[in-house]
Protein backbone atom coordinates (compact mmCIF):
# COMPACT_ATOMS: atom_id res chain seq x y z
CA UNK A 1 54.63 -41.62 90.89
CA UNK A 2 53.52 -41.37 87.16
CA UNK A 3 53.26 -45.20 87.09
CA UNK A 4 50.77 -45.54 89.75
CA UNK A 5 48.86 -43.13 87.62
CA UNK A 6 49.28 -45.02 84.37
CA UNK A 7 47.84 -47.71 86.56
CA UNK A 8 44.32 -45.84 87.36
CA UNK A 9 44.36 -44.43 84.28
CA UNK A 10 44.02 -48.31 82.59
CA UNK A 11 41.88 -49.39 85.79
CA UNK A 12 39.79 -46.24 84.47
CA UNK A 13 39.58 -46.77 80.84
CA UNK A 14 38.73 -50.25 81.76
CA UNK A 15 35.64 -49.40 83.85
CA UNK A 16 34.41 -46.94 81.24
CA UNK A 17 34.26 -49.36 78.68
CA UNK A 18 32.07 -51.51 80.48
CA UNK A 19 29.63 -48.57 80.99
CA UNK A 20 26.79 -47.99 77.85
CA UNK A 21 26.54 -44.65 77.22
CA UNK A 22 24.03 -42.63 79.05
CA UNK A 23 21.01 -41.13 76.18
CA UNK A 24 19.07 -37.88 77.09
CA UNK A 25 15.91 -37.67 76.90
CA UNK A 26 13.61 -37.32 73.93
CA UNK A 27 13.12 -33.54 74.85
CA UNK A 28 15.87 -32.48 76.59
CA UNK A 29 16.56 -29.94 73.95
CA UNK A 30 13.00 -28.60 74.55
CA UNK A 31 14.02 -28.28 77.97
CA UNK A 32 17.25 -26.42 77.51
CA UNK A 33 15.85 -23.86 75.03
CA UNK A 34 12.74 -23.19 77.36
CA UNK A 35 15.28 -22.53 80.30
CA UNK A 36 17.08 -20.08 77.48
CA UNK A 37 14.33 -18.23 76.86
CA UNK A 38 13.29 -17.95 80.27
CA UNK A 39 16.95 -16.26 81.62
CA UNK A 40 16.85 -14.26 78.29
CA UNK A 41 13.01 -13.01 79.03
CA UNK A 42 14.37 -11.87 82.45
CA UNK A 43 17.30 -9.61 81.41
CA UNK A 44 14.73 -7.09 80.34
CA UNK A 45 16.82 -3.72 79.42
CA UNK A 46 16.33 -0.87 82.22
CA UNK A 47 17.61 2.65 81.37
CA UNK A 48 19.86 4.03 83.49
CA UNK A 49 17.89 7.50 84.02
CA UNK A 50 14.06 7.23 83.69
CA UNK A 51 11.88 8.87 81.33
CA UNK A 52 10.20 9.64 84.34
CA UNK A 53 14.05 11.60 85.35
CA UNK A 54 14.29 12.71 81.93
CA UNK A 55 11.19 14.77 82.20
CA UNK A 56 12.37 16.54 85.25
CA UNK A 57 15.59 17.08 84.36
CA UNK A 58 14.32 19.05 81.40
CA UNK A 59 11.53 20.97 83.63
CA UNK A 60 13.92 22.05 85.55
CA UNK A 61 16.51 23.36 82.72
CA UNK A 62 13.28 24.38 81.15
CA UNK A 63 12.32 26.49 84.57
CA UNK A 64 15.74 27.94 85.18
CA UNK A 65 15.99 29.46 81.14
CA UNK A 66 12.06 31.25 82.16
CA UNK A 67 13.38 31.97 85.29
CA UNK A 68 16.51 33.84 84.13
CA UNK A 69 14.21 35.22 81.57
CA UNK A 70 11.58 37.31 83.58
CA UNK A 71 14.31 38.06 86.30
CA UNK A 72 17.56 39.10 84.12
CA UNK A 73 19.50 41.36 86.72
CA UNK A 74 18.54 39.36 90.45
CA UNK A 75 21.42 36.65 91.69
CA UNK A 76 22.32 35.46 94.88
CA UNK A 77 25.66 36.92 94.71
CA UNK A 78 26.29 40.67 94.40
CA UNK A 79 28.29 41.53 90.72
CA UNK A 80 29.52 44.35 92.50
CA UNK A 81 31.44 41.80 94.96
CA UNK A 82 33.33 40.19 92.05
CA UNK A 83 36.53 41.57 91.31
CA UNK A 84 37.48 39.39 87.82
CA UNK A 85 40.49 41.20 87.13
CA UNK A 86 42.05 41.24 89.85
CA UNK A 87 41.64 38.16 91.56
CA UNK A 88 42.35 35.68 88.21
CA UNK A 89 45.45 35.75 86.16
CA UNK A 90 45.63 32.54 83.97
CA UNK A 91 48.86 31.70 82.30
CA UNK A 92 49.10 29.04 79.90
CA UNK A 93 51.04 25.85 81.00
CA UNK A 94 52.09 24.74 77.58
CA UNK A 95 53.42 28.39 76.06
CA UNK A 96 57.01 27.35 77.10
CA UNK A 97 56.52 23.41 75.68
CA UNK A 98 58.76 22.85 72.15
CA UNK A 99 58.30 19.03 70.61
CA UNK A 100 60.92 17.58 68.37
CA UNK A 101 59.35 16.34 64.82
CA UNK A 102 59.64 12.54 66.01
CA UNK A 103 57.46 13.58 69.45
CA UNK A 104 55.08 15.21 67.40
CA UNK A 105 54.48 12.11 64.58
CA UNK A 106 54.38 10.18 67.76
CA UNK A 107 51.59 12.04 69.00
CA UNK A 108 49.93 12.22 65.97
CA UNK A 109 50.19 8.13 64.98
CA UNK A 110 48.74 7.53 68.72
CA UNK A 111 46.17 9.93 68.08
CA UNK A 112 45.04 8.13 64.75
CA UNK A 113 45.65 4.94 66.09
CA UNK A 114 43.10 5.63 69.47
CA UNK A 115 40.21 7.53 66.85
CA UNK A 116 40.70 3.55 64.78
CA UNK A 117 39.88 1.68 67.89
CA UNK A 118 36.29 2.27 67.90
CA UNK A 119 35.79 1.47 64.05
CA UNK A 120 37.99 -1.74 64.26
CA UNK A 121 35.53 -2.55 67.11
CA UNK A 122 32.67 -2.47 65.44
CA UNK A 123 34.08 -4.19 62.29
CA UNK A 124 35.24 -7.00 64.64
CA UNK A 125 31.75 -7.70 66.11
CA UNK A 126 30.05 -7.21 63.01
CA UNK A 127 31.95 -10.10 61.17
CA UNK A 128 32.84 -12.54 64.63
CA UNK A 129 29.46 -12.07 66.17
């Protein structure tokens, strides 16, 4: 099998030799960079939320602070309904959790070593980029 490719590959080789090389054109670089620049000028950057959005995102917060301003003690839901104290008890998962010292430098190395990432990151594609 590998000998009938050793054959093409020579009846290849010879066949390319034969062939001059084919030259671009005096201004095909001109013609790449202009089709650069054309595919870079259309990836324009769009925000994801508008300023337009923006605006009425903060007119509303804006309108909802005024509102709650001028109208202090009217809600949709009776207070006198809501019974805090006896409806939620919270108890804390973690009271009964104990860590031995090597868990805890564990914890702490990962912790370092995920708050690094995002320097390192920037480092990286200030000095490969």
């Amino acid at each position: 099998m590998e000998e009938q490719f050793k054959k093409q590959d020579e009846l290849v080789k010879n066949l390319m030799k034969g062939l001059p090389l084919e030259q671009p054109s005096p201004d095909f670089t001109q013609k790449v960079m202009q089709q650069v620049l054309k595919r870079a000028a259309q990836n324009v950057y769009r925000p994801l939320i508008s300023k337009e959005a923006w605006w009425i995102i903060a007119a509303m917060f804006i309108g909802g602070i005024v509102w709650l301003y001028f109208n202090p003690g009217s809600s949709l839901i009776p207070a006198d309904s809501i019974t805090w104290e006896q409806d939620i008890t919270f108890k804390n998962p973690l009271d009964d959790l104990q860590l031995s010292k090597t868990a805890v430098y564990a914890i702490g190395f990962m912790a370092l070593f995920l708050f690094q990432i995002p320097f390192l990151k920037r480092l990286m594609e200030k000095r490969y980029v």
